[in-house]
N, C-alpha and C. Protein backbone atom coordinates (compact mmCIF):
# COMPACT_ATOMS: atom_id res chain seq x y z
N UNK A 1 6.24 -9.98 28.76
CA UNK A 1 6.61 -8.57 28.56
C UNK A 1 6.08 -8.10 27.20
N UNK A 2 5.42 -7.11 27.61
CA UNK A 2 4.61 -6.49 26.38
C UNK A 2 5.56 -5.62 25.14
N UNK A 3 5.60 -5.98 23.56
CA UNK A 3 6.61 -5.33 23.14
C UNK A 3 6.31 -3.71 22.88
N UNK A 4 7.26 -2.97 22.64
CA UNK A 4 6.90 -1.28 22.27
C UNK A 4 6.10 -1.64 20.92
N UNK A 5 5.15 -0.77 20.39
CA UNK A 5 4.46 -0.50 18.80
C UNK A 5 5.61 0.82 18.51
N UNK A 6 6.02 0.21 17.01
CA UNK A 6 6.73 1.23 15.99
C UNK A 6 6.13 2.01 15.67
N UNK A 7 4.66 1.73 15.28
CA UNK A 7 4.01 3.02 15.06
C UNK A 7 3.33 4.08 15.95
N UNK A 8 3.74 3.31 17.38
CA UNK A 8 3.19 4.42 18.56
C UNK A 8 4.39 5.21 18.56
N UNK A 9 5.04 4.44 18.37
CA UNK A 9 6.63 5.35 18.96
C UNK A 9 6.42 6.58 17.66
N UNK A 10 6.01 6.44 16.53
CA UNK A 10 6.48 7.37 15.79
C UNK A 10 5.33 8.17 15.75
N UNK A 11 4.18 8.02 16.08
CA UNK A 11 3.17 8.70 16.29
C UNK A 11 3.93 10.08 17.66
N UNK A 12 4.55 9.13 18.88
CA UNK A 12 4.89 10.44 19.64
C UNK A 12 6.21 11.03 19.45
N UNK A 13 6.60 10.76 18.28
CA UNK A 13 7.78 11.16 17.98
C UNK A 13 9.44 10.89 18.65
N UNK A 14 9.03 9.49 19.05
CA UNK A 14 9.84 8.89 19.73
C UNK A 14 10.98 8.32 18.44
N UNK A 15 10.60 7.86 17.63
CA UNK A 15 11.30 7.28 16.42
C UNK A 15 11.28 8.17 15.06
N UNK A 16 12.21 8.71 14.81
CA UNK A 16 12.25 9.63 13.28
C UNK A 16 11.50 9.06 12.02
N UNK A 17 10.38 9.58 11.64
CA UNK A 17 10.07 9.27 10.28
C UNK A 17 9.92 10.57 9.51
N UNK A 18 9.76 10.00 7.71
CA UNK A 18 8.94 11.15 6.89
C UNK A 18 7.71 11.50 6.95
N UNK A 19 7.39 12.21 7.56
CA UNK A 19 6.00 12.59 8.03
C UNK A 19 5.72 13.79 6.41
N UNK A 20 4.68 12.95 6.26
CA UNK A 20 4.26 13.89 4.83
C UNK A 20 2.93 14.51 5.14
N UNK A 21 2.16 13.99 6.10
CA UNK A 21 0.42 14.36 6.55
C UNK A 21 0.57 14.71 7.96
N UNK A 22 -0.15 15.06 8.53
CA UNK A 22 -0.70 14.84 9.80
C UNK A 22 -1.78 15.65 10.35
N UNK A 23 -2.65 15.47 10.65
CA UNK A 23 -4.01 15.60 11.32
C UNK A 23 -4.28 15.45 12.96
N UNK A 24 -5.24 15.16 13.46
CA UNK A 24 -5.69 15.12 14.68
C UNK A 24 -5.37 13.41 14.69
N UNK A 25 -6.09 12.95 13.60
CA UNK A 25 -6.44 11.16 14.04
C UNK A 25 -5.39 10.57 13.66
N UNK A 26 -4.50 11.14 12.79
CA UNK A 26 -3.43 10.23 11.57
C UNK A 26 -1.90 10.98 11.54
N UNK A 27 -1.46 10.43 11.40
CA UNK A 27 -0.24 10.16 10.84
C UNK A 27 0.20 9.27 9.25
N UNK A 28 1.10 10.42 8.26
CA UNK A 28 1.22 9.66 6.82
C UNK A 28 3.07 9.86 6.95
N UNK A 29 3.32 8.71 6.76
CA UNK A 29 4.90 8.70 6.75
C UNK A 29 5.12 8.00 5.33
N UNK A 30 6.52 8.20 4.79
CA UNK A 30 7.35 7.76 3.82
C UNK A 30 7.70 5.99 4.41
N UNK A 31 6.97 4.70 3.38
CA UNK A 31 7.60 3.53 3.89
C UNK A 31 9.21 3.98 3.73
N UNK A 32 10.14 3.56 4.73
CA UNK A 32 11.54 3.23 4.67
C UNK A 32 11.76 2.19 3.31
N UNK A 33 11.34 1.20 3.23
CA UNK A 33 11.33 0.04 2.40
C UNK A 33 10.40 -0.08 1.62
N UNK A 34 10.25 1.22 0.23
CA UNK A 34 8.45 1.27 -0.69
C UNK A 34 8.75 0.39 -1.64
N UNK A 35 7.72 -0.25 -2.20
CA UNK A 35 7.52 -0.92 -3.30
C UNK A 35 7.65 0.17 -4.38
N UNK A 36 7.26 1.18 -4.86
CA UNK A 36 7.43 2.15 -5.49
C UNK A 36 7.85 3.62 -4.58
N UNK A 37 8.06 4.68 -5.92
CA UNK A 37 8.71 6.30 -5.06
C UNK A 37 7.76 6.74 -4.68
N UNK A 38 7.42 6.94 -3.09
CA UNK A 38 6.72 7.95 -2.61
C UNK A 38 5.46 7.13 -1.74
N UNK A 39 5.47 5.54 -1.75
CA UNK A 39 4.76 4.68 -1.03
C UNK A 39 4.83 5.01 0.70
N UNK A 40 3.34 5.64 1.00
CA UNK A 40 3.17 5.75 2.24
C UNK A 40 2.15 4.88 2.79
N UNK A 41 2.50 5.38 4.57
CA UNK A 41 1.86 4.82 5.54
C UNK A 41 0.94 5.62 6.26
N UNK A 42 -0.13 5.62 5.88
CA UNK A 42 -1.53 6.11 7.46
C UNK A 42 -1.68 5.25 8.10
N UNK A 43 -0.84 6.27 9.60
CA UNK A 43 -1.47 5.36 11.02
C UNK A 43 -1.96 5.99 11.72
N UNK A 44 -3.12 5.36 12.63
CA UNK A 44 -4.07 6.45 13.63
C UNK A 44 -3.14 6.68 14.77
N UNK A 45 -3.08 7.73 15.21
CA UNK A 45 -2.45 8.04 16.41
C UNK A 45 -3.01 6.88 17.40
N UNK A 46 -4.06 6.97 17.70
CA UNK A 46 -4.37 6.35 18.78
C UNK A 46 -4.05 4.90 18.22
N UNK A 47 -4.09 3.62 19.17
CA UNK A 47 -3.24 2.29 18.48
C UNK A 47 -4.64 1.55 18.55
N UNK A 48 -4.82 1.22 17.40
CA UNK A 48 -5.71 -0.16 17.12
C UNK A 48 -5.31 -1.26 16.02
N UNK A 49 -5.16 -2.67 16.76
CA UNK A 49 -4.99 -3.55 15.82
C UNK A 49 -5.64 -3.62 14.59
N UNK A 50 -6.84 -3.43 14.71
CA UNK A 50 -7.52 -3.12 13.12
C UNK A 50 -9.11 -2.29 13.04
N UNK A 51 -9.17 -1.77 12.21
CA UNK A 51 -9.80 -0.90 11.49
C UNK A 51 -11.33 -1.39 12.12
N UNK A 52 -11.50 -2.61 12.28
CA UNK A 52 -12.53 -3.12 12.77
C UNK A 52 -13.47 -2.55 14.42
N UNK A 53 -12.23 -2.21 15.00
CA UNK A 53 -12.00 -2.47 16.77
C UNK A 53 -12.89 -0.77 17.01
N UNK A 54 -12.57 0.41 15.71
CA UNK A 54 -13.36 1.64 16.18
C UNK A 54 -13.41 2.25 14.99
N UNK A 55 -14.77 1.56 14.21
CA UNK A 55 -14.98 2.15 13.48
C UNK A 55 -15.10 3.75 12.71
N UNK A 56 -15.82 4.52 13.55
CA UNK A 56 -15.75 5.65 13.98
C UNK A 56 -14.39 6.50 13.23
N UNK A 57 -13.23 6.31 14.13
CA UNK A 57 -11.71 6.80 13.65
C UNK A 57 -11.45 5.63 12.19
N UNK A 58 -11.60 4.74 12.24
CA UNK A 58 -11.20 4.42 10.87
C UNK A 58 -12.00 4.92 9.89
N UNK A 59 -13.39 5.59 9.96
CA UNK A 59 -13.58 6.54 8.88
C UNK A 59 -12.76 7.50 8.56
N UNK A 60 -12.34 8.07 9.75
CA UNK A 60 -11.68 9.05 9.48
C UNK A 60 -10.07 8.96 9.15
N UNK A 61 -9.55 7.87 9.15
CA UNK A 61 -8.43 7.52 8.98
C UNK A 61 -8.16 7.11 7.13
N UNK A 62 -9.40 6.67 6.77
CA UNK A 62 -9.58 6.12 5.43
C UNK A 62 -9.63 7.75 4.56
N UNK A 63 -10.15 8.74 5.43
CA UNK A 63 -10.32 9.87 4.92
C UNK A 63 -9.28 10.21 4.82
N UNK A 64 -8.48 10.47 5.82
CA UNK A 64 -6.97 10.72 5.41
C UNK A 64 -6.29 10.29 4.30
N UNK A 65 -6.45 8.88 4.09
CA UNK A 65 -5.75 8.48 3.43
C UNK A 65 -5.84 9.00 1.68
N UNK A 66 -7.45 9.21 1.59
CA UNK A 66 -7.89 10.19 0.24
C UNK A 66 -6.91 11.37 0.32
N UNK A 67 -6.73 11.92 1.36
CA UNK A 67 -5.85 13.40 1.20
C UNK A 67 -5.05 12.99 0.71
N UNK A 68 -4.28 11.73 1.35
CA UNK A 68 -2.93 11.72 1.51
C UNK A 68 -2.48 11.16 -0.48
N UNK A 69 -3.49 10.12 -0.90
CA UNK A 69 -3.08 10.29 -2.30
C UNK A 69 -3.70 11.10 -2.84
N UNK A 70 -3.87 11.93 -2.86
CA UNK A 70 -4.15 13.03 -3.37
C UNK A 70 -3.17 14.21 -3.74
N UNK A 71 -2.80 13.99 -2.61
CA UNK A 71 -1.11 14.50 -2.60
C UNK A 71 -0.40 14.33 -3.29
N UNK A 72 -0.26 12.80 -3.20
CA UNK A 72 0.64 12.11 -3.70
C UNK A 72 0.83 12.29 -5.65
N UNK A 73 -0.39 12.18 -5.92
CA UNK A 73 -0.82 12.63 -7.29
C UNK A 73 -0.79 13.65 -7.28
N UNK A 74 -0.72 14.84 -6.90
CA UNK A 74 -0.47 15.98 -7.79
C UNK A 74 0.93 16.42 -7.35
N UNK A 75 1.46 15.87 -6.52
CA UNK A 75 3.24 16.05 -6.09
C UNK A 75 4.47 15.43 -7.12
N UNK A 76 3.84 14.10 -7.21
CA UNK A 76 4.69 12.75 -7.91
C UNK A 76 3.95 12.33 -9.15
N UNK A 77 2.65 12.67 -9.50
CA UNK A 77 2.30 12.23 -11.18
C UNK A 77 2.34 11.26 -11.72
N UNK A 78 1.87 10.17 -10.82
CA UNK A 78 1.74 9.03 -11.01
C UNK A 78 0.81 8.70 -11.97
N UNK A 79 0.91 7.38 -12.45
CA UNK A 79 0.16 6.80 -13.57
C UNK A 79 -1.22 6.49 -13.12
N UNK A 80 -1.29 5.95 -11.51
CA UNK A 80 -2.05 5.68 -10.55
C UNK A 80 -2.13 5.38 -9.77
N UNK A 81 -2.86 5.03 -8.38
CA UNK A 81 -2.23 5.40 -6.97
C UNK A 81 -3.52 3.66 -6.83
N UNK A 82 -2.61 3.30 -5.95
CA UNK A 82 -3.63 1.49 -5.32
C UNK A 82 -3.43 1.92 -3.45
N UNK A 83 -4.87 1.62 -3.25
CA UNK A 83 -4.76 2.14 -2.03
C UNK A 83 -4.94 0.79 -0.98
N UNK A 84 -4.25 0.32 0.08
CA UNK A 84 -4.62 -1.22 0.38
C UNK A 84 -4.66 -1.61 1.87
N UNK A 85 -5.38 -2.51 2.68
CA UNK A 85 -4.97 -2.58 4.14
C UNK A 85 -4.26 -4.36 3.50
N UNK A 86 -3.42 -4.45 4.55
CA UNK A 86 -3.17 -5.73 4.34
C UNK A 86 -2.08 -6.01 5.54
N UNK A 87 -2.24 -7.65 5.77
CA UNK A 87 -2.00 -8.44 7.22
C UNK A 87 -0.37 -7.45 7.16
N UNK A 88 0.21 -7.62 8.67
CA UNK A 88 1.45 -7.02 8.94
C UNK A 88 1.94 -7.43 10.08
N UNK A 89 3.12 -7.88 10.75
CA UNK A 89 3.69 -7.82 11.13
C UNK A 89 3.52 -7.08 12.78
N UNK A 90 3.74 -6.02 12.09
CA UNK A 90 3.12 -4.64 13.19
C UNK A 90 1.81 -4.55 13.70
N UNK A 91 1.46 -4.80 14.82
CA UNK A 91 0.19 -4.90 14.88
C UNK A 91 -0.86 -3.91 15.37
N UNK A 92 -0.35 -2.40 14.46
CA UNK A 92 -1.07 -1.40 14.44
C UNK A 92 -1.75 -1.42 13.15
N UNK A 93 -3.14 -1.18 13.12
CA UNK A 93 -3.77 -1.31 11.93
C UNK A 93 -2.77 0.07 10.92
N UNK A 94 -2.92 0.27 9.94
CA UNK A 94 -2.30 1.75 8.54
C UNK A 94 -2.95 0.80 7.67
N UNK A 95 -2.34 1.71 6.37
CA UNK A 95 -3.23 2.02 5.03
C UNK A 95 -2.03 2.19 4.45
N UNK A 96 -2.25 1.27 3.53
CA UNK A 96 -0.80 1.32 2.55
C UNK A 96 -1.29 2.21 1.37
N UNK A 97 -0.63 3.15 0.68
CA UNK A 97 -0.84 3.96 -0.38
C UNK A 97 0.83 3.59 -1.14
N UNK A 98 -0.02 3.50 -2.58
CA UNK A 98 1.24 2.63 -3.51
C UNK A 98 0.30 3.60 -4.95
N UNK A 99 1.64 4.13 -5.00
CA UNK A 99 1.73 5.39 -6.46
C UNK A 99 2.27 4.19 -6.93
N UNK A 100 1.88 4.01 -8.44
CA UNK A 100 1.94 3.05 -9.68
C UNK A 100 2.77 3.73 -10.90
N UNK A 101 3.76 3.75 -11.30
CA UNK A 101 4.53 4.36 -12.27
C UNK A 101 4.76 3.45 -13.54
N UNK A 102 5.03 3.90 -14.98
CA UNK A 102 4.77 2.88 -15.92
C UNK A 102 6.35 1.52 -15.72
N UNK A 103 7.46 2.29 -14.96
CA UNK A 103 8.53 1.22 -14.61
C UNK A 103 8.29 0.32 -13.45
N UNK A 104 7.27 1.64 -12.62
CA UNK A 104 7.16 0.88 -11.10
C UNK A 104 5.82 0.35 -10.88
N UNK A 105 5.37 -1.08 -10.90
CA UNK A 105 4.29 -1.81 -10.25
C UNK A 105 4.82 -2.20 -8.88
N UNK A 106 3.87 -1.60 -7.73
CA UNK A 106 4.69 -2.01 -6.47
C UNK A 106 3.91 -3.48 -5.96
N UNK A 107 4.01 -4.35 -6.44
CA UNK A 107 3.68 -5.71 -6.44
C UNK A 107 4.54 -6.10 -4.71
N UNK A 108 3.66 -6.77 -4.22
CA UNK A 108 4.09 -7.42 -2.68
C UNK A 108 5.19 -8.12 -2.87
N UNK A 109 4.79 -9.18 -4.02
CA UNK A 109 6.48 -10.00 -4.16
C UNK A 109 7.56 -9.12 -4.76
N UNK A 110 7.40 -7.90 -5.15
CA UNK A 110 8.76 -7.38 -5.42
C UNK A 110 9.26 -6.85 -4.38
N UNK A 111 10.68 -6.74 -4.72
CA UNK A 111 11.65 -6.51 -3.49
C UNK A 111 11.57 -5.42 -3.29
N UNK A 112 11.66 -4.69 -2.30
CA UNK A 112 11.72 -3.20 -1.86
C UNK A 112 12.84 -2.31 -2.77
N UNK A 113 12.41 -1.05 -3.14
CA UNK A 113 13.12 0.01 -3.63
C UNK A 113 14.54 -0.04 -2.75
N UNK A 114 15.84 -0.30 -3.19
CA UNK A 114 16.71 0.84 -2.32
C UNK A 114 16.38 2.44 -2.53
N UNK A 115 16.81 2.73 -1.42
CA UNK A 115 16.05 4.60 -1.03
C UNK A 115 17.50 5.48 0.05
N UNK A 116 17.92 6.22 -0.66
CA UNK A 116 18.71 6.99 0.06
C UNK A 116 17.78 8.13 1.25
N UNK A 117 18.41 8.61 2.31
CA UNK A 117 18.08 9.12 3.26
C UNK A 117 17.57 10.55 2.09
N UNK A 118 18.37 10.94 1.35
CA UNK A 118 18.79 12.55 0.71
C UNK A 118 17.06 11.86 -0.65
N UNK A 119 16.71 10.68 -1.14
CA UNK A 119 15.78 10.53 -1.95
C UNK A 119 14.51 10.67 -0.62
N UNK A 120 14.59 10.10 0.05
CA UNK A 120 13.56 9.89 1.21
C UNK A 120 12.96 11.56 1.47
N UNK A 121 14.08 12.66 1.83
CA UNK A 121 13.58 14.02 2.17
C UNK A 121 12.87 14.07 1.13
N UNK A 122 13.57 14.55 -0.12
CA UNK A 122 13.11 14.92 -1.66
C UNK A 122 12.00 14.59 -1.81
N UNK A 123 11.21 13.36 -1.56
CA UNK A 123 10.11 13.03 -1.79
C UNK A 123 9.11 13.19 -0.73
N UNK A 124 9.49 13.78 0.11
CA UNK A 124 8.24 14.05 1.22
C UNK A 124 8.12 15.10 1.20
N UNK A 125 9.62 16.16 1.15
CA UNK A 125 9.34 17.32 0.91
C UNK A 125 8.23 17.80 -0.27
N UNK A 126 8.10 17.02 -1.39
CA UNK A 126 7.33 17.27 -2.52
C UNK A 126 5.76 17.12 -2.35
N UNK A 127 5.68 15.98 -1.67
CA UNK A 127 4.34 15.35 -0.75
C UNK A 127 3.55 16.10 -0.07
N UNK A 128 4.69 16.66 0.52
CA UNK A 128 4.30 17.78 2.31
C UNK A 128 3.70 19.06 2.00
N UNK A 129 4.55 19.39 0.73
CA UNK A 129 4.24 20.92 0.32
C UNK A 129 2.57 20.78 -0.64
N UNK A 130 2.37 20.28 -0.86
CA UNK A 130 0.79 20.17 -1.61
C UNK A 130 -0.11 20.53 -0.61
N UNK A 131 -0.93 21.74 -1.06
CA UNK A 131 -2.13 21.79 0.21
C UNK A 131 -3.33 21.30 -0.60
N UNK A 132 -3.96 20.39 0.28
CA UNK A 132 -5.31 20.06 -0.15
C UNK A 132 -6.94 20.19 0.47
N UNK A 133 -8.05 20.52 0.13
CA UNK A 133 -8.87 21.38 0.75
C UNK A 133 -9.56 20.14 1.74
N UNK A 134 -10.63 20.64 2.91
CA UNK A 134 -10.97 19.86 3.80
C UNK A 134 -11.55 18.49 3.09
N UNK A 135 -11.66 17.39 4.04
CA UNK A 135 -12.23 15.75 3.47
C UNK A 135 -13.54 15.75 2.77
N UNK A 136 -14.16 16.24 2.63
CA UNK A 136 -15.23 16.52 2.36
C UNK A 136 -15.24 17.28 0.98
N UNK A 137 -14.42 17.81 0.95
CA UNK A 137 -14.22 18.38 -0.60
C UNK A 137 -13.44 17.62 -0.96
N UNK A 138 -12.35 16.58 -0.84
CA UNK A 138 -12.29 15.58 -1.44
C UNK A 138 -12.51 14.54 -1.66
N UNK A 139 -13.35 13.87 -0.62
CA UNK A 139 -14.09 12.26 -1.00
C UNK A 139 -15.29 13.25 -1.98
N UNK A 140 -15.37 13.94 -2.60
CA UNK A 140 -16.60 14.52 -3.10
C UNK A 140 -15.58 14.60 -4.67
N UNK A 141 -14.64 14.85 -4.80
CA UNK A 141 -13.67 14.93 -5.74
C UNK A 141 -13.40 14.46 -6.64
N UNK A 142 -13.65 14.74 -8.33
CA UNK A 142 -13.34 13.62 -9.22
C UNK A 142 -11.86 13.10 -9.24
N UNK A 143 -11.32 14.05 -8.52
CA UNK A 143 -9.73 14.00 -8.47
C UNK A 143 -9.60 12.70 -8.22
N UNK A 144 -10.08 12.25 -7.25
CA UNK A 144 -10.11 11.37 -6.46
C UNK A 144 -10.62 9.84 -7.57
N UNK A 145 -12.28 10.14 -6.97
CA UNK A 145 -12.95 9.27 -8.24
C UNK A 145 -12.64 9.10 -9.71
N UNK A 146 -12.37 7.90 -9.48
CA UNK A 146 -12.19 7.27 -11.05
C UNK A 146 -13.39 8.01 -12.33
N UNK A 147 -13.70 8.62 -13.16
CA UNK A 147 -14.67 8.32 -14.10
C UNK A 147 -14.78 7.09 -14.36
N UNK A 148 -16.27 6.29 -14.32
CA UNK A 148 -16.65 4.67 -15.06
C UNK A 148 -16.06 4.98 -16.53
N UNK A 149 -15.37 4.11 -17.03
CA UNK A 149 -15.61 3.59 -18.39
C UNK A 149 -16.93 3.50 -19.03
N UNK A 150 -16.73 3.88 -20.08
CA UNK A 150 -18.47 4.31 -20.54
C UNK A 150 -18.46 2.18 -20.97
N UNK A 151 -19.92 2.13 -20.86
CA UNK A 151 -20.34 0.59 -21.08
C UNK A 151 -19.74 0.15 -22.62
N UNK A 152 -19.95 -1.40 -22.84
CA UNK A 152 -20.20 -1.37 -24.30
C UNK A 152 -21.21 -1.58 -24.45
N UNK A 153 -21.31 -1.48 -26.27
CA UNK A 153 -22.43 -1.70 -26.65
C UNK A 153 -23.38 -2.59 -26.61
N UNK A 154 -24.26 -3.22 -26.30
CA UNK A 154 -24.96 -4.68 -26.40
C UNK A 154 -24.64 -5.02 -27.42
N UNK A 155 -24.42 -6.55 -27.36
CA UNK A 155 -23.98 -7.28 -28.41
C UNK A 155 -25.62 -7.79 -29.08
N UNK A 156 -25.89 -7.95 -30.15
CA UNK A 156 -26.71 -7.95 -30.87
C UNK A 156 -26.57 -9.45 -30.98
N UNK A 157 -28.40 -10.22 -31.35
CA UNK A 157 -28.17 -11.46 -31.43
C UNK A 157 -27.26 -12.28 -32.15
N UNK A 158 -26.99 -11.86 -33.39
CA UNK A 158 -26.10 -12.27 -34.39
C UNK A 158 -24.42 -12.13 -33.96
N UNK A 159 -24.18 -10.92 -32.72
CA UNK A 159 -22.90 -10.97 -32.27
C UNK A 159 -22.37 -12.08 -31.39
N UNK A 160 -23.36 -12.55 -30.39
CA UNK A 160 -23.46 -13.79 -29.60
C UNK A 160 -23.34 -14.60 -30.33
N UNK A 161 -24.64 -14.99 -31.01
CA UNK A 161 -23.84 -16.62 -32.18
C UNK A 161 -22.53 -16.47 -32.44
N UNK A 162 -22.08 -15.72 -33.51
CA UNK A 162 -20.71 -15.88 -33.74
C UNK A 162 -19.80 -16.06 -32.49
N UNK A 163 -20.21 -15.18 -31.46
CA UNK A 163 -18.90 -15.58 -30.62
C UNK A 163 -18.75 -16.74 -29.73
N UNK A 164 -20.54 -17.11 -29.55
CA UNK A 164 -20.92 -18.65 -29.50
C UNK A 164 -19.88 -19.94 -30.17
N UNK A 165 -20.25 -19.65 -31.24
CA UNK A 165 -19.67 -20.43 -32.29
C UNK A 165 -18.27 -20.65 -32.07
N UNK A 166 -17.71 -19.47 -32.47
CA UNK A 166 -16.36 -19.14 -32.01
C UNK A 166 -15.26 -20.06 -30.99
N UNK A 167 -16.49 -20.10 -29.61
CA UNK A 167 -15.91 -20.14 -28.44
C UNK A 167 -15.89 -22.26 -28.75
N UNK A 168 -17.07 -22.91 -29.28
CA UNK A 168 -17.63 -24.03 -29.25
C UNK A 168 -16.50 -24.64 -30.62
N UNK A 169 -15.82 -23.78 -31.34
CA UNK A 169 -15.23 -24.70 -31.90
C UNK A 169 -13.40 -24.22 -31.74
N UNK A 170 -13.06 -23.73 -30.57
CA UNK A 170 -12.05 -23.74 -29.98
C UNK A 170 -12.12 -24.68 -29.26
């Protein structure tokens, strides 16, 4: 017997979530259980074990997920947003989005946030209300993109010896 998917069910609105996004291909919900405030989930409507199986929609699903922190950063003001796929349980492929705060590192081994139902609205409501312009104007977005760190300088021959040295008589 084949089991139900949680994330189909909430894709047809069979199961209540915080729906902070939604599009044609995706769905962005509030995790119940975030590592940090405001840690969401992109899942493709349609069900694929992984990202691999149709490429195609997982472009466009990865696109979402740019909206979706995008959002997230100009709603919640995070320090910085880690965007991640990783193994699950559930065996609908999503996209974990983890806002980074200077108290909150949402590290895998830490234990889940407790989250009241009344914190859960509050923060999607904040999420939900951000409008952001089509994908394309934002994968194009510095918003988005990091600026590089400008290089350093070349180290000059005389900087190498010393740190040569340095390193050889530690």
């Amino acid at each position: 017997m084949e089991q139900k998917c949680l994330f189909c069910a909430i894709v047809n609105k069979q199961v209540p979530a915080k729906i902070v996004h939604e599009d044609n291909n995706s769905v962005a919900i509030l995790d119940i259980n975030p590592r940090s405030t405001g840690m969401t989930l992109v899942i493709p409507k349609k069900h694929l074990k992984d990202f691999g199986e149709n490429p195609s929609l997982s472009t466009k699903i990865f696109s979402s997920a740019l909206i979706v922190a995008e959002k997230i950063r100009q709603a919640l003001h995070p320090k910085d947003i880690s965007i991640s796929i990783l193994p699950s349980e559930l065996q609908h492929f999503h996209i974990r989005i983890y806002p980074i705060y200077e108290n909150e590192v949402p590290l895998i081994e830490n234990q889940p946030k407790k989250v009241s139902e009344e914190e859960l609205d509050l923060v999607a409501g904040k999420i939900s209300s951000v409008r952001i312009a089509p994908n394309e104007q934002i994968l194009e977005s510095s918003a988005v993109r990091r600026p590089r760190k400008p290089r350093e300088k070349k180290k000059s021959r005389e900087d190498v010896y010393w740190i040569k040295r340095a390193i050889q008589l530690t």
